[in-house]
Protein backbone atom coordinates (compact mmCIF):
# COMPACT_ATOMS: atom_id res chain seq x y z
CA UNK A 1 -20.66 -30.57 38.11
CA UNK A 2 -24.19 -29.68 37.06
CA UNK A 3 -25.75 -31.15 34.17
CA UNK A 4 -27.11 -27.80 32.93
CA UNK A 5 -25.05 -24.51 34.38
CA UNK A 6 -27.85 -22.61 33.10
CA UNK A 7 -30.49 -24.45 35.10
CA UNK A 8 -28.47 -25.86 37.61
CA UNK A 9 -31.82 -27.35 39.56
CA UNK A 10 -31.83 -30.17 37.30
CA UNK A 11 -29.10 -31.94 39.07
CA UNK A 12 -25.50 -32.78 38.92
CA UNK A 13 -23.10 -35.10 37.69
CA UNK A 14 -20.09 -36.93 38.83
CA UNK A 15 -17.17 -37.91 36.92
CA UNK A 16 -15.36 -40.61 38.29
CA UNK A 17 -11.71 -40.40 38.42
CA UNK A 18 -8.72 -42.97 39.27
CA UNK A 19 -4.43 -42.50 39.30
CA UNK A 20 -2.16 -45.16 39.08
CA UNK A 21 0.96 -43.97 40.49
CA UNK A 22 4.03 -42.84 38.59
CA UNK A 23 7.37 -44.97 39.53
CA UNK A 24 9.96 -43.14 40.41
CA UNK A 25 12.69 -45.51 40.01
CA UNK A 26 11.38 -46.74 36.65
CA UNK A 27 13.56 -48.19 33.83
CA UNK A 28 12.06 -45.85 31.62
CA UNK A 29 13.94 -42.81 33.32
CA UNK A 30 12.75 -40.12 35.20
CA UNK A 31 9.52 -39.13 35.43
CA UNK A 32 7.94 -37.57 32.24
CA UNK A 33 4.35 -36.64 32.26
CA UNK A 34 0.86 -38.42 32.76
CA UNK A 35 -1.41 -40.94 30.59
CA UNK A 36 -5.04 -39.98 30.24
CA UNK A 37 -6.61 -42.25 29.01
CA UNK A 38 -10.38 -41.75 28.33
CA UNK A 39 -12.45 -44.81 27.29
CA UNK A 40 -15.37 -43.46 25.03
CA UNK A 41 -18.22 -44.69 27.04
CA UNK A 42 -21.23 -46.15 27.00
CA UNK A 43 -19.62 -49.25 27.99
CA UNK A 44 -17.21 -51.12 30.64
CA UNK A 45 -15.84 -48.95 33.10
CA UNK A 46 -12.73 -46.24 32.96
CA UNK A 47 -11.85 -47.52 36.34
CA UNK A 48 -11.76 -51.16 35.77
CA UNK A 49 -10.03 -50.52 32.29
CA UNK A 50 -7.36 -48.30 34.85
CA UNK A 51 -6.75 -51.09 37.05
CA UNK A 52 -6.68 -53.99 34.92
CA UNK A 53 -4.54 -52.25 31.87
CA UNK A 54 -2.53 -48.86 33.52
CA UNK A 55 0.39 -50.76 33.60
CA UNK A 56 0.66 -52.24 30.33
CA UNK A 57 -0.28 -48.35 29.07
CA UNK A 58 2.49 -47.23 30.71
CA UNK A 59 4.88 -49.99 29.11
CA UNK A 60 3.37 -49.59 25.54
CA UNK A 61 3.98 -45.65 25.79
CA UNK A 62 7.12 -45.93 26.74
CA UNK A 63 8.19 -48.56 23.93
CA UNK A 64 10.97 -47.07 21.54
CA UNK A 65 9.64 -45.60 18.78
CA UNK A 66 10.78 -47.36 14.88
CA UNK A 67 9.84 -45.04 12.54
CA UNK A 68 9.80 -47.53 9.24
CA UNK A 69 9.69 -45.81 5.84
């Protein structure tokens, strides 16, 4: 994507991007949507946060929800 659309010649910029997989035959059920997760930058890396966490995302989302009042 350029940096500037207006003045495109100053260069362009890539957004890196990463899916873990969906399991089909999950405990949780079928499947029911996707986790974006976005990590705020500057910092570690999206990717490496991906790889070393999706899966405990996915578990953590999919927790019950206790609504305590």
């Amino acid at each position: 994507m350029p940096l500037d659309y207006r003045n495109p010649d100053l260069g362009r910029a890539s957004i890196p991007l990463i899916k873990l997989p969906a399991k089909s035959n999950s405990t949780y059920g079928s499947y029911q949507g996707m986790i974006l997760t976005n990590p705020g930058g500057p910092g570690g890396s999206g990717i490496d946060e991906v790889q070393s966490f999706g899966v405990a995302y996915y578990q953590v989302c999919h927790l019950p929800i206790i609504y305590v009042l």
